[in-house]
Protein backbone atom coordinates (compact mmCIF):
# COMPACT_ATOMS: atom_id res chain seq x y z
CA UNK A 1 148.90 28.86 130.58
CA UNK A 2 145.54 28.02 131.81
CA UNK A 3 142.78 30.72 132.88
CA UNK A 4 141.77 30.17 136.25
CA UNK A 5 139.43 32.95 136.29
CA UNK A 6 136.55 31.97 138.38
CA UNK A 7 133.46 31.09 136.04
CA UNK A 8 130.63 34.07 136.45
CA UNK A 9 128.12 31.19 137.56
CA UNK A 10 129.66 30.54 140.74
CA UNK A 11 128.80 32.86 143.67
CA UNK A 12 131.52 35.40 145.31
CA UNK A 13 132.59 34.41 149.17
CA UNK A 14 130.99 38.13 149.62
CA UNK A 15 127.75 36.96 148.12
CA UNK A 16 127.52 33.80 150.28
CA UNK A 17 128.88 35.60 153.45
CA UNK A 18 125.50 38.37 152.38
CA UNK A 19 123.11 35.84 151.88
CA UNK A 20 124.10 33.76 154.99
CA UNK A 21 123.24 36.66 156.94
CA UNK A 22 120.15 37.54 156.08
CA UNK A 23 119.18 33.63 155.41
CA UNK A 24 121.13 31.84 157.57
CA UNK A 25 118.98 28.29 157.28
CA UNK A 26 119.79 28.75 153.30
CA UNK A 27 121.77 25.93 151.14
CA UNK A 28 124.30 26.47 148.16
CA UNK A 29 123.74 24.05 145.68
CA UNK A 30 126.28 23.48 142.49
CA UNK A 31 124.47 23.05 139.21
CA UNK A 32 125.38 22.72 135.81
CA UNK A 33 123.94 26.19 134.42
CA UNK A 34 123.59 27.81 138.44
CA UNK A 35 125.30 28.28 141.70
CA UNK A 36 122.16 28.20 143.67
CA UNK A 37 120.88 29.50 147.17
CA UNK A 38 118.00 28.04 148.03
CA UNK A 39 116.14 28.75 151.49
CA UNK A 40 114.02 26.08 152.76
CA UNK A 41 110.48 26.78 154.51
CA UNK A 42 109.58 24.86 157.40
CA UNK A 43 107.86 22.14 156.39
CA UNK A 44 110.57 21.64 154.13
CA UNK A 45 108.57 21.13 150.80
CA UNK A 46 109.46 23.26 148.18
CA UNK A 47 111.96 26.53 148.40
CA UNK A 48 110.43 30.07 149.92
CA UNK A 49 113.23 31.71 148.12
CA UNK A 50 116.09 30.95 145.28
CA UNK A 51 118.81 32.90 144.57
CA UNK A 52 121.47 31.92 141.69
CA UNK A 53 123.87 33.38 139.78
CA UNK A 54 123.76 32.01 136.24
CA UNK A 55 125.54 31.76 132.99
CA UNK A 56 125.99 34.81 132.12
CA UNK A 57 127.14 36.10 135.93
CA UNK A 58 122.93 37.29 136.38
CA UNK A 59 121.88 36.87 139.55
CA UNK A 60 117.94 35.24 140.05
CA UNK A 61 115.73 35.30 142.78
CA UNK A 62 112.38 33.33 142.22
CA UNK A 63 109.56 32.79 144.51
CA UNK A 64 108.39 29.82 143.77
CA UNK A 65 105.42 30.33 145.70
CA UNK A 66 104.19 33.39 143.85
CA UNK A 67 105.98 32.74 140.85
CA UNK A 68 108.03 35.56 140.62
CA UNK A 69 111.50 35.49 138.67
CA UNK A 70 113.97 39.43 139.52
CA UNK A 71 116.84 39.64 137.13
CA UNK A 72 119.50 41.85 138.10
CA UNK A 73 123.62 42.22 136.89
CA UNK A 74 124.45 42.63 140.88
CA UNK A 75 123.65 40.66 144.42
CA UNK A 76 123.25 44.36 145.44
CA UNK A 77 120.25 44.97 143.06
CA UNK A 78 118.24 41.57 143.94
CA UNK A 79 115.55 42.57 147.06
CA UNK A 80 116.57 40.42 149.28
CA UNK A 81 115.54 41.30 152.59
């Protein structure tokens, strides 16, 4: 019988319900090696924020803009707001 476990990469309907809230203008994108959030800034150049959830079920938030990459196990643990 196949597994249809849900692959850790992909992002919970809890995490995309929490994110949504707090960023409602965000975007999921589907990747290869992420599930991505992505929240655009106004001028709509570059990201102010990513979120993903990799691989290995890690979640990522990056500001591209300062360069800074958070690594946490939970959605939870990223600061987010």
């Amino acid at each position: 019988m196949a597994n249809c476990k849900r692959p850790p990469m992909a992002f919970t309907a809890s995490d995309l319900a929490k994110l949504r809230s707090i960023y409602p203008l965000g975007e999921r994108h589907r990747g290869p090696a992420a599930d991505v959030f992505a929240v655009p800034r106004r001028d709509q150049g570059m990201p102010w924020l990513i979120v993903s959830r990799q691989k290995d079920g890690a979640y990522v938030s990056i500001d591209p803009l300062k360069g800074t990459r958070i690594a946490r196990r939970s959605l939870a643990d990223l600061p987010l707001d």
